[in-house]
Protein backbone atom coordinates (compact mmCIF):
# COMPACT_ATOMS: atom_id res chain seq x y z
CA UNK A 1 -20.67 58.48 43.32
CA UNK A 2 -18.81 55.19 43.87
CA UNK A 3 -21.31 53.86 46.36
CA UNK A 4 -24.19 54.56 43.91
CA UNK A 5 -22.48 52.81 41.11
CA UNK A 6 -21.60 49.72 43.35
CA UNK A 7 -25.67 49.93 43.99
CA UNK A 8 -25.95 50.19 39.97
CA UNK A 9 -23.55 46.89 39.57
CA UNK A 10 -25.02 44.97 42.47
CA UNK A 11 -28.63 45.59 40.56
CA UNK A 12 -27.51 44.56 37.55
CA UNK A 13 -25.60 41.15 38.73
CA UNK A 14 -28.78 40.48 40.73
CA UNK A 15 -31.06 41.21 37.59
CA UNK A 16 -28.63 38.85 35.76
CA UNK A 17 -29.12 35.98 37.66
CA UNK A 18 -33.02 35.92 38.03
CA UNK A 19 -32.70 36.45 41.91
CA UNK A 20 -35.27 39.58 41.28
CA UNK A 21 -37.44 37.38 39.00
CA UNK A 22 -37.26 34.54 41.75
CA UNK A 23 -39.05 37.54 44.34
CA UNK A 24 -41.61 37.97 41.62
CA UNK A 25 -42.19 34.75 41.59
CA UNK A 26 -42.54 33.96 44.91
CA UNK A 27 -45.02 37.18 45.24
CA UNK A 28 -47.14 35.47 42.59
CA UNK A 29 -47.03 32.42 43.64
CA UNK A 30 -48.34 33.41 47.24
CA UNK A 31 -51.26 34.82 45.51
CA UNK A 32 -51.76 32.20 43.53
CA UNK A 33 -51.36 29.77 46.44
CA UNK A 34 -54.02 31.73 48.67
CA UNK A 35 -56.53 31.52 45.14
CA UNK A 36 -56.20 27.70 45.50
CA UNK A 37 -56.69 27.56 49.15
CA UNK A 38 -60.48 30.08 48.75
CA UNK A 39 -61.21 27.77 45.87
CA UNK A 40 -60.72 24.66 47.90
CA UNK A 41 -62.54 26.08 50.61
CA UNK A 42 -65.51 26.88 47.87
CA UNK A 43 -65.33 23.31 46.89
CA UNK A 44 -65.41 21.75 50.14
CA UNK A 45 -68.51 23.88 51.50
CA UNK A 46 -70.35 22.62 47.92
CA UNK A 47 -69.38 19.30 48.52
CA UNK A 48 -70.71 19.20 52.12
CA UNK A 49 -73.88 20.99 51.09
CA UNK A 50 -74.59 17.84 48.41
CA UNK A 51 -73.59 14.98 51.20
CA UNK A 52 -76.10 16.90 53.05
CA UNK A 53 -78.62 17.13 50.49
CA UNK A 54 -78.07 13.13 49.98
CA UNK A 55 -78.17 12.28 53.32
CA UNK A 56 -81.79 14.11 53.90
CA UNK A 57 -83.18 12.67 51.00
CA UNK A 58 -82.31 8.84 51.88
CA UNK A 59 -84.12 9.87 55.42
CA UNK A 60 -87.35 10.65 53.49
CA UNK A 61 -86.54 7.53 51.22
CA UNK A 62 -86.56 5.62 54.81
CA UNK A 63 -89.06 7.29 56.05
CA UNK A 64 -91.29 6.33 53.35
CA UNK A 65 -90.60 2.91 53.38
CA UNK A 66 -91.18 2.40 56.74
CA UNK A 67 -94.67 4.05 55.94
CA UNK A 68 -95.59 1.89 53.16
CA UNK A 69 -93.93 -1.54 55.10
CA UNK A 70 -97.23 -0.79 57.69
């Protein structure tokens, strides 16, 4: 009976001072952290895909130039 209201009172104090709100908080921020990193990830791959996309279509541009310059 003591021990489980020392458990009780140790809650509550920890409840008091936002230490259990700080572990939700970290939880959620983890999540939140590993969203950012996907969406990064996402961005970088688009990004790459339109360097790409530039890069092929000043080699035509070239290519064409060269053509015509003959």
């Amino acid at each position: 009976m003591l021990r489980s209201l020392a458990v009780l009172a140790l809650a509550g104090l920890l409840a008091g001072c936002g230490l259990a709100e700080t572990g939700a908080a970290a939880a959620a921020g983890g999540v939140s952290k590993a969203e950012e990193a996907r969406q990064a990830k996402q961005t970088e791959a688009r990004i790459q895909q339109q360097i790409d996309a530039a890069n092929a279509q000043a080699q035509q541009q070239r290519r064409a130039a060269e053509a015509a310059s003959q």
